[in-house]
N, C-alpha and C. Protein backbone atom coordinates (compact mmCIF):
# COMPACT_ATOMS: atom_id res chain seq x y z
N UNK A 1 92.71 136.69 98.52
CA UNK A 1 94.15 136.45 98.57
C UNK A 1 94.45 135.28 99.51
N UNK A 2 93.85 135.31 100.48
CA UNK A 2 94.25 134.21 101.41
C UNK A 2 93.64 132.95 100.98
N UNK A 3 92.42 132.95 100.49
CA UNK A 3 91.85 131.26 100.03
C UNK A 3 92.87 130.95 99.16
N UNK A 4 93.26 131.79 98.30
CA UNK A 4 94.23 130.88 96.89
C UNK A 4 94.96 130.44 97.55
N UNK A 5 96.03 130.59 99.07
CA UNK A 5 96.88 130.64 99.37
C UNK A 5 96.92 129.15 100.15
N UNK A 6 95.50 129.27 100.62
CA UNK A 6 95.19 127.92 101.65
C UNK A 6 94.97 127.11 100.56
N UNK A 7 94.16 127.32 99.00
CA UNK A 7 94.41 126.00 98.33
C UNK A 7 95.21 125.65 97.41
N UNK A 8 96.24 126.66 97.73
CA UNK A 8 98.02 126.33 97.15
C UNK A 8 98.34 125.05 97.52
N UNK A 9 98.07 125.70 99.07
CA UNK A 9 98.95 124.93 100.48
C UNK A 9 97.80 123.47 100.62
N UNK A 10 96.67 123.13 100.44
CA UNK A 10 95.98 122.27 99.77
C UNK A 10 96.48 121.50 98.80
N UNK A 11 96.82 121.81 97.89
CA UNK A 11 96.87 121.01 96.53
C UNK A 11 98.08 120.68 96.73
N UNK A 12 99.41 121.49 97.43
CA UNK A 12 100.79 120.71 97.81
C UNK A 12 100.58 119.31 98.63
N UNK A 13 99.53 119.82 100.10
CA UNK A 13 99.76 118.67 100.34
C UNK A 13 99.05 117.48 99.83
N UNK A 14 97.94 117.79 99.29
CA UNK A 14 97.21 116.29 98.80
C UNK A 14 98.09 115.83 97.58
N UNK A 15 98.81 116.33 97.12
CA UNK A 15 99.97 116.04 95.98
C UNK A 15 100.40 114.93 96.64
N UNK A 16 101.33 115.64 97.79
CA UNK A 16 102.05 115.06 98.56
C UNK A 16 101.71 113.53 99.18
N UNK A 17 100.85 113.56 99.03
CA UNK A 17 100.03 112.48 99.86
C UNK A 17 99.52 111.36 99.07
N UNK A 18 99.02 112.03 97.61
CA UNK A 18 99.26 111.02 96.79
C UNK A 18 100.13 110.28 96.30
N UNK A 19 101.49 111.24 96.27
CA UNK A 19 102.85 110.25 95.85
C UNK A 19 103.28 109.44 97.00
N UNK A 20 102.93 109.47 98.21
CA UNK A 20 103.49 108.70 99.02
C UNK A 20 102.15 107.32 98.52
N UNK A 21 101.28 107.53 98.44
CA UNK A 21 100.10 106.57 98.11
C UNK A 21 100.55 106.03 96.81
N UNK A 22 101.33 106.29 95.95
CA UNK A 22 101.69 105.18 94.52
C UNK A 22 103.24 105.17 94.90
N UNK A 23 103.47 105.59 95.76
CA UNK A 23 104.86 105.10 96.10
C UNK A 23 105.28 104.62 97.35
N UNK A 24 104.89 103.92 98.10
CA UNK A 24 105.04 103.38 99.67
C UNK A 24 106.59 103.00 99.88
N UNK A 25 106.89 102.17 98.52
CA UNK A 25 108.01 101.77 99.65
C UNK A 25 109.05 102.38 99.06
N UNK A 26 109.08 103.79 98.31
CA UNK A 26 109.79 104.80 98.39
C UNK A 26 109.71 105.23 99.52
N UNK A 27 108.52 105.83 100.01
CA UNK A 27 108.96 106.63 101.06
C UNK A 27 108.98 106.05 102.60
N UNK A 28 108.68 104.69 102.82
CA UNK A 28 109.41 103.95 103.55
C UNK A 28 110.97 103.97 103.57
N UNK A 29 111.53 103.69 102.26
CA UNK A 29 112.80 103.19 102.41
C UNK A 29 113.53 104.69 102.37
N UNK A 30 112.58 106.03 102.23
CA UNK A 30 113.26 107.38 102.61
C UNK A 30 113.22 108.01 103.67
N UNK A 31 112.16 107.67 104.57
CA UNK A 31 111.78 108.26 105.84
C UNK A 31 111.55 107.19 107.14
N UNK A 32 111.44 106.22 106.43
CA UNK A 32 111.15 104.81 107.58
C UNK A 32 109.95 104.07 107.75
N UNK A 33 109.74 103.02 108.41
CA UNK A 33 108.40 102.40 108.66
C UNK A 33 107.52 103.22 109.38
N UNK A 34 108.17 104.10 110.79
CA UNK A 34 107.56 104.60 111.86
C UNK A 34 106.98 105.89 111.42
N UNK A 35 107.39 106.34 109.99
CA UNK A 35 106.71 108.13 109.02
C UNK A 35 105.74 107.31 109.03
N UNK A 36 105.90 106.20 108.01
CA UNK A 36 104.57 105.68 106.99
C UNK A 36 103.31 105.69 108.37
N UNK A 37 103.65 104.57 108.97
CA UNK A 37 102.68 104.58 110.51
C UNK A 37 101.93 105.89 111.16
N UNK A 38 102.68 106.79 111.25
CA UNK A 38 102.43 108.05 111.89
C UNK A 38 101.09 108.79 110.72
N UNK A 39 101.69 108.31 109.80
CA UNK A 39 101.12 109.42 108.51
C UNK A 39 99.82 108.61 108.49
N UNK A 40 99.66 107.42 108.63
CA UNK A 40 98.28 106.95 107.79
C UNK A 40 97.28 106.44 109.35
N UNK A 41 98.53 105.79 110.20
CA UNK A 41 97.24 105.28 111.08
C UNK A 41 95.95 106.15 111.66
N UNK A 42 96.19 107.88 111.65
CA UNK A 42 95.08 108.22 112.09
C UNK A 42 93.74 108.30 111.31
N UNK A 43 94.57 108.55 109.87
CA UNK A 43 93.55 108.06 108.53
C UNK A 43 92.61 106.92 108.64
N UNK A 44 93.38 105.84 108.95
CA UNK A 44 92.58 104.70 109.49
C UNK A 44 91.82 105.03 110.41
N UNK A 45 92.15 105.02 111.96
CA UNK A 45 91.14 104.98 113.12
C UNK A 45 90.11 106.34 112.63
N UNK A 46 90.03 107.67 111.62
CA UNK A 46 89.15 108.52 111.41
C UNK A 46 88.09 107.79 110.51
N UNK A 47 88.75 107.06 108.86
CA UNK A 47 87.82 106.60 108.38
C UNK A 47 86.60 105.75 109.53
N UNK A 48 87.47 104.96 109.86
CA UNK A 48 87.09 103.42 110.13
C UNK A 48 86.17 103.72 111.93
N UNK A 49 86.63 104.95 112.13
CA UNK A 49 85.03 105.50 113.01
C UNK A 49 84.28 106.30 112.63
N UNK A 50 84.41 106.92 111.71
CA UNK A 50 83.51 107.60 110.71
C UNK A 50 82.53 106.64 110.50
N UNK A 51 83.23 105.40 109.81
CA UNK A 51 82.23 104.88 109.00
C UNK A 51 81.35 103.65 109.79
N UNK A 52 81.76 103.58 111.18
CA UNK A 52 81.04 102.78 112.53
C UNK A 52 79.74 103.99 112.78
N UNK A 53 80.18 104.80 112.81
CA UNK A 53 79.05 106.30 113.56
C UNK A 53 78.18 106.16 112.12
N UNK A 54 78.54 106.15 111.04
CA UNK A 54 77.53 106.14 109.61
C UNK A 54 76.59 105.26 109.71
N UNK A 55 77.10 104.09 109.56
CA UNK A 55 76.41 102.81 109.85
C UNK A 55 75.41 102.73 110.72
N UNK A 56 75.82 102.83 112.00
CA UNK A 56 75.63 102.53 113.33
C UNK A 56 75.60 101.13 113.64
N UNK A 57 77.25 100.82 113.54
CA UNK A 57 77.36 99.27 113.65
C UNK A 57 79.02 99.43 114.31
N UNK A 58 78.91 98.70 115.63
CA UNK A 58 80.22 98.67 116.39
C UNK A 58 80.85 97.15 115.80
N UNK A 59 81.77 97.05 115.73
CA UNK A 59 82.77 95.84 115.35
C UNK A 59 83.82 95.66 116.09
């Protein structure tokens, strides 16, 4: 009962996350520059040291 529940609550948000991803400057021009920022930059600094520690290459 509880897994279905967590990948309800899963599949809402990666939904979610995709429409902001084919729609940017919808949800810029609905929530602001400073959402969009908040929402993705940690995406960035996680990939983008993820993929320094993979490598093993500092830039």
């Amino acid at each position: 009962m509880m897994t279905s529940m967590r990948q309800g609550f899963l599949r809402q948000l990666l939904g979610q996350i995709g429409w902001v991803l084919r729609h940017p400057a919808k949800y810029v021009g609905r929530f602001g520059f400073g959402a969009f920022q908040v929402l993705f930059l940690p995406v960035l600094v996680t990939g983008t040291t993820l993929t320094m520690l993979y490598t093993g290459r500092l830039r």
